[in-house]
N, C-alpha and C. Protein backbone atom coordinates (compact mmCIF):
# COMPACT_ATOMS: atom_id res chain seq x y z
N UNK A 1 0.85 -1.19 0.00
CA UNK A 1 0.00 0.00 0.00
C UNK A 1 0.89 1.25 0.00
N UNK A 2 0.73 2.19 -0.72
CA UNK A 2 1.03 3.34 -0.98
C UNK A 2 1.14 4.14 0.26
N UNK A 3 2.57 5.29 0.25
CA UNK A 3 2.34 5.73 1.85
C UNK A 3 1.36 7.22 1.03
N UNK A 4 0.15 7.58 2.18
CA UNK A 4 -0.18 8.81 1.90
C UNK A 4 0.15 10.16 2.30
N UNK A 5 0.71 11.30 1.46
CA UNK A 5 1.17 12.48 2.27
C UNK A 5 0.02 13.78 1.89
N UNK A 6 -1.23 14.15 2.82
CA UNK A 6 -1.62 15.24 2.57
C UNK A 6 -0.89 16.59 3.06
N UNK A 7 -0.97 16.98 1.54
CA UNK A 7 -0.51 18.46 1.67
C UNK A 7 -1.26 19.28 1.53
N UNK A 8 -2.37 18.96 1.37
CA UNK A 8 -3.34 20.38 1.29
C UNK A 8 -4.03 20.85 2.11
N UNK A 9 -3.97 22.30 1.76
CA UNK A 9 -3.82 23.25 2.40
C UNK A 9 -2.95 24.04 3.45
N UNK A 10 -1.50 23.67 2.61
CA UNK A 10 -0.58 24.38 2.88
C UNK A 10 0.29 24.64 1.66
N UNK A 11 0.92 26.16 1.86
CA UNK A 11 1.74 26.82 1.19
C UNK A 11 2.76 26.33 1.13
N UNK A 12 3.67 26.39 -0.56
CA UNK A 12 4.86 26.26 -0.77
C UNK A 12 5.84 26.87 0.28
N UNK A 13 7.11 26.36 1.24
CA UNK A 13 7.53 25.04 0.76
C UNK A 13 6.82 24.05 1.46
N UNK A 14 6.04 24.07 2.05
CA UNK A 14 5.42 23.31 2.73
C UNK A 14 5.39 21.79 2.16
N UNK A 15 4.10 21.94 1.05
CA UNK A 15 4.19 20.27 0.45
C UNK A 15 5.43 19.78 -0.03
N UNK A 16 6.42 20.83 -0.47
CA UNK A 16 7.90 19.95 -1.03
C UNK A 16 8.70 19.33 -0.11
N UNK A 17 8.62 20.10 1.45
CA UNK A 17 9.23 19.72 2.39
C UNK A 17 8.06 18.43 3.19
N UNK A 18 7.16 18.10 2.87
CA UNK A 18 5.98 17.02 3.76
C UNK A 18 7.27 16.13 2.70
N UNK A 19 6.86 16.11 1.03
CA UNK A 19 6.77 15.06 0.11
C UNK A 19 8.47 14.53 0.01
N UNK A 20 9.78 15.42 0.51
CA UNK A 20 11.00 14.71 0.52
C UNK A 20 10.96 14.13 2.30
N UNK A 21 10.74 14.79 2.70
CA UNK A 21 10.49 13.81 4.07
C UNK A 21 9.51 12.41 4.26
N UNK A 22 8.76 12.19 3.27
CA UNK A 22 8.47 10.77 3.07
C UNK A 22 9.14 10.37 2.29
N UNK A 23 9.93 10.88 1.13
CA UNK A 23 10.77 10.35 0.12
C UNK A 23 11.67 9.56 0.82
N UNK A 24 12.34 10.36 1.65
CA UNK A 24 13.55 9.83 2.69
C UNK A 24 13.23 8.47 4.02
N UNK A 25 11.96 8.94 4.07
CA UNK A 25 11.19 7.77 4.92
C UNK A 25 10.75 5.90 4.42
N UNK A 26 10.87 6.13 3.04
CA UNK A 26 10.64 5.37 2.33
C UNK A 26 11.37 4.93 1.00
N UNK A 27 11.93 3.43 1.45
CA UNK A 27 13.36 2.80 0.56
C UNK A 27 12.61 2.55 -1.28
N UNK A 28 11.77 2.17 -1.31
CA UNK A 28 10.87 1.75 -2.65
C UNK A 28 9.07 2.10 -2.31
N UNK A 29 8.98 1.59 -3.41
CA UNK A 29 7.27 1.59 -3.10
C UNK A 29 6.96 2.63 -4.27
N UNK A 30 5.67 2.88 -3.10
CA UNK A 30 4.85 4.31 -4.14
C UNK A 30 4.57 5.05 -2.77
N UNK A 31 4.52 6.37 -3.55
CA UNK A 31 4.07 7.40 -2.62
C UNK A 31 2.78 8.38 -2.91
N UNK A 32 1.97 8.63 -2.38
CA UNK A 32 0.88 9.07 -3.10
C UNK A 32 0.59 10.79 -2.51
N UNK A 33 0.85 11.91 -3.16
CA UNK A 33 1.11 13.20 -2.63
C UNK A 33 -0.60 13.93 -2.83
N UNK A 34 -1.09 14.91 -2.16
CA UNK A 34 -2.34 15.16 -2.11
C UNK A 34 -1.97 16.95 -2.05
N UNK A 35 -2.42 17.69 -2.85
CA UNK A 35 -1.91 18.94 -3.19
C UNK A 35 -3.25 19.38 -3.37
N UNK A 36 -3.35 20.98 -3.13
CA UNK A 36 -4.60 21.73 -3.90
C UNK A 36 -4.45 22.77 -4.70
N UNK A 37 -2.93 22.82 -5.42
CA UNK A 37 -2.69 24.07 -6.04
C UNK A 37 -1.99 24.12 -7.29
N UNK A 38 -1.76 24.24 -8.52
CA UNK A 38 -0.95 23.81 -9.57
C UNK A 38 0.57 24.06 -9.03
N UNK A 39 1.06 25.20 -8.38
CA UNK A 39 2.41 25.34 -8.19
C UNK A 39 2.78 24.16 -6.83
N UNK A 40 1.96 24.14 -6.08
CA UNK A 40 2.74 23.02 -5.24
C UNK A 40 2.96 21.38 -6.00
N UNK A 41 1.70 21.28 -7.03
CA UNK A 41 1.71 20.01 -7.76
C UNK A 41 3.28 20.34 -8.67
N UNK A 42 3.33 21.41 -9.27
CA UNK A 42 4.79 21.27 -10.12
C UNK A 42 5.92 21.24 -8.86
N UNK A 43 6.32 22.40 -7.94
CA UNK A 43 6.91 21.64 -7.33
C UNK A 43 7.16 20.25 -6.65
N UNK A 44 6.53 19.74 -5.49
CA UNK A 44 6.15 18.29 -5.35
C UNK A 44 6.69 17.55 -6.74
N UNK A 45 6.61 17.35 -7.66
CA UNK A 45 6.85 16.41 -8.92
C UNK A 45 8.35 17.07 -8.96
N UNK A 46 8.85 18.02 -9.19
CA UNK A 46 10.27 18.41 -9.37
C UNK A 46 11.07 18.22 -8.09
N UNK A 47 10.68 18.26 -7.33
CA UNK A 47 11.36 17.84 -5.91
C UNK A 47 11.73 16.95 -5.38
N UNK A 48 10.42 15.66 -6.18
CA UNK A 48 10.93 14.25 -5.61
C UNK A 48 11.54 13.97 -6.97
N UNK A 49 11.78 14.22 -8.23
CA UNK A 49 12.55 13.52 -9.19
C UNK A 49 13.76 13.98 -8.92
N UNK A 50 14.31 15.38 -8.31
CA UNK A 50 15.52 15.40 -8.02
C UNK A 50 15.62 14.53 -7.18
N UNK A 51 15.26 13.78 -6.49
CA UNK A 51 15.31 12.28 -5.28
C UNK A 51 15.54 10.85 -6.01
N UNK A 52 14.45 11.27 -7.66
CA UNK A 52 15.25 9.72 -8.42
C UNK A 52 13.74 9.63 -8.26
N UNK A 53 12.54 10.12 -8.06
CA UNK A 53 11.46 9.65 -7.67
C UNK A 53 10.55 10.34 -8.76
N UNK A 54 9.95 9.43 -9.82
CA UNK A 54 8.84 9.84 -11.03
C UNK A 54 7.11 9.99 -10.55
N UNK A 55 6.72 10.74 -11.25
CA UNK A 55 5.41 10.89 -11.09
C UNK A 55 4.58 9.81 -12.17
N UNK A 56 4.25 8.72 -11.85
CA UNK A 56 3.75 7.80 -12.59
C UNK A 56 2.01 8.02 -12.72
N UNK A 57 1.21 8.74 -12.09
CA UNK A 57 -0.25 9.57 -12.17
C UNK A 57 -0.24 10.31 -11.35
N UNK A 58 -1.12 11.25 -12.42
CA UNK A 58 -1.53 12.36 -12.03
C UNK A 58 -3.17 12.33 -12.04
N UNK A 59 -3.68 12.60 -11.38
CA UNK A 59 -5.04 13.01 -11.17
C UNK A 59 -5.65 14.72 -10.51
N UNK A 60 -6.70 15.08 -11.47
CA UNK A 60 -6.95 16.23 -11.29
C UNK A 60 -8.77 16.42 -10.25
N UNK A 61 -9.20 16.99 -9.49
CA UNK A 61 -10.56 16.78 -9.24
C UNK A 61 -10.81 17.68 -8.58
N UNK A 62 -11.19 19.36 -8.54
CA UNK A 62 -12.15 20.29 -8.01
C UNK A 62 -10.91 20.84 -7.70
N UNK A 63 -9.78 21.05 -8.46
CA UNK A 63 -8.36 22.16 -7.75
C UNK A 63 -7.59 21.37 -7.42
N UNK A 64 -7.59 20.18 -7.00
CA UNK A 64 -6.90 19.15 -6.18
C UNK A 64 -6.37 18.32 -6.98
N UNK A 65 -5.02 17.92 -6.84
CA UNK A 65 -4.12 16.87 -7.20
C UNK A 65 -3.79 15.77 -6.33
N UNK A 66 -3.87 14.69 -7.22
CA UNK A 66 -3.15 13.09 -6.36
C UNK A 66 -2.57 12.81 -7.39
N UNK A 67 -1.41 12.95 -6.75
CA UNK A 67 0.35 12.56 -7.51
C UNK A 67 0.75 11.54 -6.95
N UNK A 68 0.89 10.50 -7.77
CA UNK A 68 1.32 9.02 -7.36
C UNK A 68 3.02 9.13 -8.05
N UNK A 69 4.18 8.58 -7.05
CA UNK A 69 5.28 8.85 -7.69
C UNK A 69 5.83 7.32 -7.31
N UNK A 70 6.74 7.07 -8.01
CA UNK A 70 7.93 5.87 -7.44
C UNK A 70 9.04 5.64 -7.92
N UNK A 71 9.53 5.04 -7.14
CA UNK A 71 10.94 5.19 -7.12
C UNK A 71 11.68 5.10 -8.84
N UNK A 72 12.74 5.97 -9.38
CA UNK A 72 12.43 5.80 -10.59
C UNK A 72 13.82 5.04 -10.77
């Protein structure tokens, strides 16, 4: 099972700093990131690939993003 990190409703750096602190928490897998804003969704995705970590889905629904990433 996927670890879950909600970030929403908090400001940049906020979700980049939730989403490498599970990066680091977690050796493989998937990680599943929960955002409500386009700039925290682009950061979040650029933050964990500098980690080696891809965004394999994206899902969009009322402002809100679920970014599924793993290890790449």
């Amino acid at each position: 099972m996927a670890k879950t990190i909600d970030a929403r409703g908090f400001s940049c750096p906020q979700p980049v700093m939730m989403t490498l602190d599970g990066i680091s928490a977690t050796d493989n897998g998937e990680i599943v990131v929960l955002v409500d804003n386009e700039a925290a969704r682009e950061n979040v995705i650029r933050a964990a690939a500098s980690q080696g970590w891809l965004a394999t889905d994206i899902q969009s629904e009322n402002d809100e993003y679920r970014i599924t990433m793993a290890k790449g």
